[in-house]
Protein backbone atom coordinates (compact mmCIF):
# COMPACT_ATOMS: atom_id res chain seq x y z
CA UNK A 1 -16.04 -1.67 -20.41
CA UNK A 2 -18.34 1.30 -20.17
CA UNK A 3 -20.45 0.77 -22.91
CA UNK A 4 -21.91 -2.49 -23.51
CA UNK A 5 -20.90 -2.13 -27.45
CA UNK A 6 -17.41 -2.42 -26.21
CA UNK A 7 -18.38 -5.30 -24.71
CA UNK A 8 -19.77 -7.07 -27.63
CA UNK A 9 -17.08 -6.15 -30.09
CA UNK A 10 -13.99 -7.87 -27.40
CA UNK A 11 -13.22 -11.44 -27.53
CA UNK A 12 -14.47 -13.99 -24.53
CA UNK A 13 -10.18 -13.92 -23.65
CA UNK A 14 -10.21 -9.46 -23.59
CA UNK A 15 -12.99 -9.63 -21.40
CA UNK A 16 -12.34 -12.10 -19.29
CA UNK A 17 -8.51 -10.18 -18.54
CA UNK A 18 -10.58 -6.99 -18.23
CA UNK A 19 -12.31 -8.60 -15.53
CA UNK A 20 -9.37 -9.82 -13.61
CA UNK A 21 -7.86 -6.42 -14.28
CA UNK A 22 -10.66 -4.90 -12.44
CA UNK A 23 -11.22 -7.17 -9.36
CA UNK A 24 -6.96 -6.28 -9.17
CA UNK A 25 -8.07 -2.86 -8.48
CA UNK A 26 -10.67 -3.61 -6.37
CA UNK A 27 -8.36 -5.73 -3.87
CA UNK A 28 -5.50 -2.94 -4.26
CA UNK A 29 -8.48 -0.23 -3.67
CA UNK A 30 -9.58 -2.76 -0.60
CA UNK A 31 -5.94 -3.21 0.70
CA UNK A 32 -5.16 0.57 0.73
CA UNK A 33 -8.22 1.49 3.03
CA UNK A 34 -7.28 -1.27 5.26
CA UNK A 35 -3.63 0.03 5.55
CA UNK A 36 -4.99 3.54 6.04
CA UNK A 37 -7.30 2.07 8.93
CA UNK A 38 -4.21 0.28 10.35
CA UNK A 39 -2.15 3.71 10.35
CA UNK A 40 -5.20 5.61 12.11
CA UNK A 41 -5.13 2.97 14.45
CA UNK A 42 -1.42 3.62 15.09
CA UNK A 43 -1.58 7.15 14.88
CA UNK A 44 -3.98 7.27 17.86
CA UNK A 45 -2.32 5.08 19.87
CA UNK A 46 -1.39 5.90 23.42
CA UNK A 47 1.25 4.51 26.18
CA UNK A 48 0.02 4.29 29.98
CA UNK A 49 3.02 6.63 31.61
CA UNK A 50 1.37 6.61 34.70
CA UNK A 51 0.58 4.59 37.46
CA UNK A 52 -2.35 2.31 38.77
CA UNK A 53 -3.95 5.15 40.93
CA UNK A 54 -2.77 7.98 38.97
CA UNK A 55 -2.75 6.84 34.94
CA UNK A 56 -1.60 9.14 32.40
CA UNK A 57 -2.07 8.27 28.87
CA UNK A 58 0.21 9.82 26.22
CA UNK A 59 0.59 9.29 22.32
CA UNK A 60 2.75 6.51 21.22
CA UNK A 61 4.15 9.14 18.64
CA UNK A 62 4.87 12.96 19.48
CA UNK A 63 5.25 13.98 16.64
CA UNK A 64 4.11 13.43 13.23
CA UNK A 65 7.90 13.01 11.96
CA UNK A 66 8.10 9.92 14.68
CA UNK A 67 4.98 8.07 12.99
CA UNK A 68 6.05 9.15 9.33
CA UNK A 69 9.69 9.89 8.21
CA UNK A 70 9.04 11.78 4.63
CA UNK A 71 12.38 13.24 4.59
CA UNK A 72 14.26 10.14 4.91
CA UNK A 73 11.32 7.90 2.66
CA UNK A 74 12.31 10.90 -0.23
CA UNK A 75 16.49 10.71 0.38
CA UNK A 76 15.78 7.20 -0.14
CA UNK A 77 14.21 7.08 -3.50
CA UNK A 78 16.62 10.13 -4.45
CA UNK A 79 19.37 7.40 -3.52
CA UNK A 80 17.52 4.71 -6.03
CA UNK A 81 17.34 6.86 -9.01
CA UNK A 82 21.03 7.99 -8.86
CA UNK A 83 22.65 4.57 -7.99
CA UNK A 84 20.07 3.10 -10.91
CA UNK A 85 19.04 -0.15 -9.10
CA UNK A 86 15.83 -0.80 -8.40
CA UNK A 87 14.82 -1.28 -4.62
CA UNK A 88 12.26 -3.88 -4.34
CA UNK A 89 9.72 -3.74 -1.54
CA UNK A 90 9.47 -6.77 0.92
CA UNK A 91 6.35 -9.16 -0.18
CA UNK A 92 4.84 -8.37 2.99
CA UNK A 93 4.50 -4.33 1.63
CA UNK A 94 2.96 -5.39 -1.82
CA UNK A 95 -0.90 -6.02 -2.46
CA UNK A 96 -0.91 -9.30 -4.49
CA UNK A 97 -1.60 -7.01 -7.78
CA UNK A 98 1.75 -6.41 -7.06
CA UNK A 99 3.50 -9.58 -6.19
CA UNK A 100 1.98 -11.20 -9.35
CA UNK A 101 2.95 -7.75 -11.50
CA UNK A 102 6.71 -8.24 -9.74
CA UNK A 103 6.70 -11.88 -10.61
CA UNK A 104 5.69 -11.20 -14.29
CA UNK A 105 8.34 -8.61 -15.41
CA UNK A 106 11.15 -11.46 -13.40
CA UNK A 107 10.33 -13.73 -16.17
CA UNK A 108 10.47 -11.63 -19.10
């Protein structure tokens, strides 16, 4: 819907689904920075390993392996295409794009 002759020429249904298309991409685009705010907030967090008079902060996560598995995330996925089957994601993982997309291709 870039230019407005586009706009004219759809039907009051195309553009109305091109709307809700786009405010889906908006919430995914809104979801993803809040996810990546919630992992910098993890990724700076610290533990108190010392005591009251003497307190030591360290990071939660040594290294970036601990906060971030890629190795085991990739074996994972190479394990899904050779068995086939399709691992679904817990709802809790999915941006509601996503849940309703899921839900869609379920009934047919």
């Amino acid at each position: 819907m870039e230019r407005l002759i586009d706009v004219e020429e759809m039907t009051l249904t195309e553009f109305h689904y091109k709307r809700y298309a786009q405010e889906y991409k908006e919430i995914d685009e809104e979801y993803r920075l809040h996810k990546l705010a919630f992992l910098i907030r993890n990724a700076e967090a610290k533990i108190n390993k010392g005591t009251e008079k003497k307190p030591k902060e360290e990071y939660a996560f040594k290294e970036f392996k601990d906060f971030f598995d890629y190795e085991s995330v990739l074996k994972a996925v190479d394990a899904e295409l050779v068995s086939g089957k399709s691992i679904e994601k817990p709802s809790k993982d999915l941006s509601p794009a996503q849940i309703a997309l899921q839900r869609n291709l379920r009934k047919g």
